[in-house]
C-alpha atoms as a PDB file:
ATOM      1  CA  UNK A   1     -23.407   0.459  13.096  1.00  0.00           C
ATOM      2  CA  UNK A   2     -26.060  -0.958  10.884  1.00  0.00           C
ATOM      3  CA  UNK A   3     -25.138  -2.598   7.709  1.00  0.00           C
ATOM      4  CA  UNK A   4     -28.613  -1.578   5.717  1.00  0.00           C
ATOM      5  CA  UNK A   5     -30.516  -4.062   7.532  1.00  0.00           C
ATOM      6  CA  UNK A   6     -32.881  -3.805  10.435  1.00  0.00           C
ATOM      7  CA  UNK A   7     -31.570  -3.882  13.928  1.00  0.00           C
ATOM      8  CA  UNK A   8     -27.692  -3.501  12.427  1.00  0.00           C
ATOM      9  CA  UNK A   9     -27.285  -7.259  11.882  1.00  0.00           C
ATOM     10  CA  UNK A  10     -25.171  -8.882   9.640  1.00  0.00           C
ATOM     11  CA  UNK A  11     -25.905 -10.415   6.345  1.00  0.00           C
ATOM     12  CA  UNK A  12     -26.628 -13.985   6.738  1.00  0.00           C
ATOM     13  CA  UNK A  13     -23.997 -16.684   4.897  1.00  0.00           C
ATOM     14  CA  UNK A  14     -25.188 -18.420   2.202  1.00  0.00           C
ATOM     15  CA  UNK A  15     -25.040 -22.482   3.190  1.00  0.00           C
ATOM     16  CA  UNK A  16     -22.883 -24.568   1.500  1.00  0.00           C
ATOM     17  CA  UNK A  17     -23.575 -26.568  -1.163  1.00  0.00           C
ATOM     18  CA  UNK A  18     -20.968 -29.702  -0.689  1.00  0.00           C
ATOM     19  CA  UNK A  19     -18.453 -28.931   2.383  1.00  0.00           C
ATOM     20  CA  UNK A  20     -15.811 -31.782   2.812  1.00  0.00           C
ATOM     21  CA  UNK A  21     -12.146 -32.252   4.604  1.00  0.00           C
ATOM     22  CA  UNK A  22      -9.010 -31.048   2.468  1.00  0.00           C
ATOM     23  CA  UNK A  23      -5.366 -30.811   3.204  1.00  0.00           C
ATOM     24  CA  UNK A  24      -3.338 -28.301   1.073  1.00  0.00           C
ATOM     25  CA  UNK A  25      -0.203 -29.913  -0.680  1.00  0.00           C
ATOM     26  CA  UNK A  26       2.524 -28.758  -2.926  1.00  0.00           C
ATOM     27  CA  UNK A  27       4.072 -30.243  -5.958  1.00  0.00           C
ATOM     28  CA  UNK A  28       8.004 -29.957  -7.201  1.00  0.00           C
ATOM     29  CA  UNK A  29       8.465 -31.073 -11.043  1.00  0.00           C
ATOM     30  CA  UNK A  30      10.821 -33.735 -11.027  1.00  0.00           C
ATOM     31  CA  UNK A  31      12.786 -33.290 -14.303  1.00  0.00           C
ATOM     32  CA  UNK A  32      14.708 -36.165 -14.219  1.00  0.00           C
ATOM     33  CA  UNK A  33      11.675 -38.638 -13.745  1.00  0.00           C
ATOM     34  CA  UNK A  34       9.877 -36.385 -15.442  1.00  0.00           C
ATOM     35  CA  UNK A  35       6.714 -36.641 -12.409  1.00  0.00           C
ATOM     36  CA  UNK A  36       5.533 -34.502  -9.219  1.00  0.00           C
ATOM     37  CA  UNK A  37       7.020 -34.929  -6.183  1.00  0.00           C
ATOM     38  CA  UNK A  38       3.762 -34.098  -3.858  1.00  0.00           C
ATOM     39  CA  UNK A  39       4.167 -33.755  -0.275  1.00  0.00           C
ATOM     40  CA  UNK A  40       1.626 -32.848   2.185  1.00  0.00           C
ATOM     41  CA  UNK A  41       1.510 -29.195   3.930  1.00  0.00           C
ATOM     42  CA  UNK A  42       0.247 -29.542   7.842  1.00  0.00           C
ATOM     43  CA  UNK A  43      -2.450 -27.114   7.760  1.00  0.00           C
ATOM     44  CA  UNK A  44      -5.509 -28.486   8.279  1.00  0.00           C
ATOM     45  CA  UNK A  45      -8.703 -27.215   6.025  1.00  0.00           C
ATOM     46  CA  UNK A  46     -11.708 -28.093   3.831  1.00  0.00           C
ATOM     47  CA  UNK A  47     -13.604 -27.220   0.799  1.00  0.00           C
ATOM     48  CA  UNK A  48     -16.550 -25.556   0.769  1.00  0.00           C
ATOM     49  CA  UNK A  49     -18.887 -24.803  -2.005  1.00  0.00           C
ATOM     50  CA  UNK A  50     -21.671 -21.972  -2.382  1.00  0.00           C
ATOM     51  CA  UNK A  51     -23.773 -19.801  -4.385  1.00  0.00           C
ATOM     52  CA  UNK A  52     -23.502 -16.618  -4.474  1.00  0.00           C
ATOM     53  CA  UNK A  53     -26.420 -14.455  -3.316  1.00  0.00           C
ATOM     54  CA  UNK A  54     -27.245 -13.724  -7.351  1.00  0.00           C
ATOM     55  CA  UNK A  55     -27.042 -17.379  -8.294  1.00  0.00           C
ATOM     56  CA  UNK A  56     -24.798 -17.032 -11.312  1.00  0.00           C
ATOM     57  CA  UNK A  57     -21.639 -18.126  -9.554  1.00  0.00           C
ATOM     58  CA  UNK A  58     -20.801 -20.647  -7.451  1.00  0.00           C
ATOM     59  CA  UNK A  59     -17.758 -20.353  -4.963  1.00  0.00           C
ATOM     60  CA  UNK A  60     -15.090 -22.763  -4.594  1.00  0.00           C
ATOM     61  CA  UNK A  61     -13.152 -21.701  -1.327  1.00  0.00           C
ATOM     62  CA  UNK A  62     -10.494 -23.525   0.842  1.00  0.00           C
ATOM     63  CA  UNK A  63     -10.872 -22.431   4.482  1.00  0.00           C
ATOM     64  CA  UNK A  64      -8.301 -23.287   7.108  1.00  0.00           C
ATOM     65  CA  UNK A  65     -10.599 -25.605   9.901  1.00  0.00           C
ATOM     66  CA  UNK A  66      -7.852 -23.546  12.570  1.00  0.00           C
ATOM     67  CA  UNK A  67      -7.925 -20.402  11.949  1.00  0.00           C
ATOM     68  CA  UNK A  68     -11.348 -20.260  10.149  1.00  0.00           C
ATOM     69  CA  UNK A  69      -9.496 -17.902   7.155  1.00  0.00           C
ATOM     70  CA  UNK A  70     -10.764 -18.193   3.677  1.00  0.00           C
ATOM     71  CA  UNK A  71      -7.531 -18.547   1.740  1.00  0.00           C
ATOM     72  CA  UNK A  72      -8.356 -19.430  -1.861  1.00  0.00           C
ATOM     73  CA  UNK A  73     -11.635 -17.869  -3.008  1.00  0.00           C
ATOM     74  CA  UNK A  74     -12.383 -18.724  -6.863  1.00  0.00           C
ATOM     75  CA  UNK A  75     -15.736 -17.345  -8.450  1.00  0.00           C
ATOM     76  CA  UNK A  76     -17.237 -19.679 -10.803  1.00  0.00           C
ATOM     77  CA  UNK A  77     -19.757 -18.914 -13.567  1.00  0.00           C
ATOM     78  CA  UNK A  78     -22.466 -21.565 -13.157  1.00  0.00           C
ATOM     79  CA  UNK A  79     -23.257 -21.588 -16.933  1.00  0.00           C
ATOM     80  CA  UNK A  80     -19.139 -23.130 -17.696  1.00  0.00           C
ATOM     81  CA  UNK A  81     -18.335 -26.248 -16.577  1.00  0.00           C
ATOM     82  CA  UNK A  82     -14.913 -25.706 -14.730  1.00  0.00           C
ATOM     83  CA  UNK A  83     -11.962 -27.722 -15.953  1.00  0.00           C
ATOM     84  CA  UNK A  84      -8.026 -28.091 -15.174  1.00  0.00           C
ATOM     85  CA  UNK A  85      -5.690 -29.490 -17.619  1.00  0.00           C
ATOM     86  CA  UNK A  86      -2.071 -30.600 -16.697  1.00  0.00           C
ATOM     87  CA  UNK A  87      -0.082 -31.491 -19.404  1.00  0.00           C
ATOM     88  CA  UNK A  88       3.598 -31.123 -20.219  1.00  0.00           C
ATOM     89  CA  UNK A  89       5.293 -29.331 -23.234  1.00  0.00           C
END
């Protein structure tokens, strides 16, 4: 069962750019303070960042350190700067 590469092996991983320790949380609007209630989930992961093989994205992934799953996979063109805004109506 060869995957197109001598010998059958396996494509190697690309190595991470940053890799770091991070918990998973969720967050429950609070209308009447009008804040986030955030409370920690046990599971037990970490961030890893990577290029991909092309080098015009970069992968932002949260991978459970138990289980060694990939849950959250986002694709990132490298020539945006990502951003997240929060903001209430």
């Amino acid at each position: 069962p060869g995957l197109g590469l001598p010998g059958g092996a396996a494509p190697a991983a690309p190595a991470p750019l940053v890799r770091f320790k991070a918990g998973k949380m969720t967050a429950e609007w609070q209308s009447a303070s009008r804040k986030f209630l955030v409370s920690p989930q046990n599971e037990k992961g970490e961030i890893v960042l990577t290029r991909a093989a092309d080098g015009q994205l970069l992968h932002f992934q949260w991978l459970n350190r138990v289980s060694k799953e990939v849950t959250l996979t986002l694709p990132l063109p490298l020539t945006q700067t990502p951003t997240l805004t929060l903001g209430l109506a």
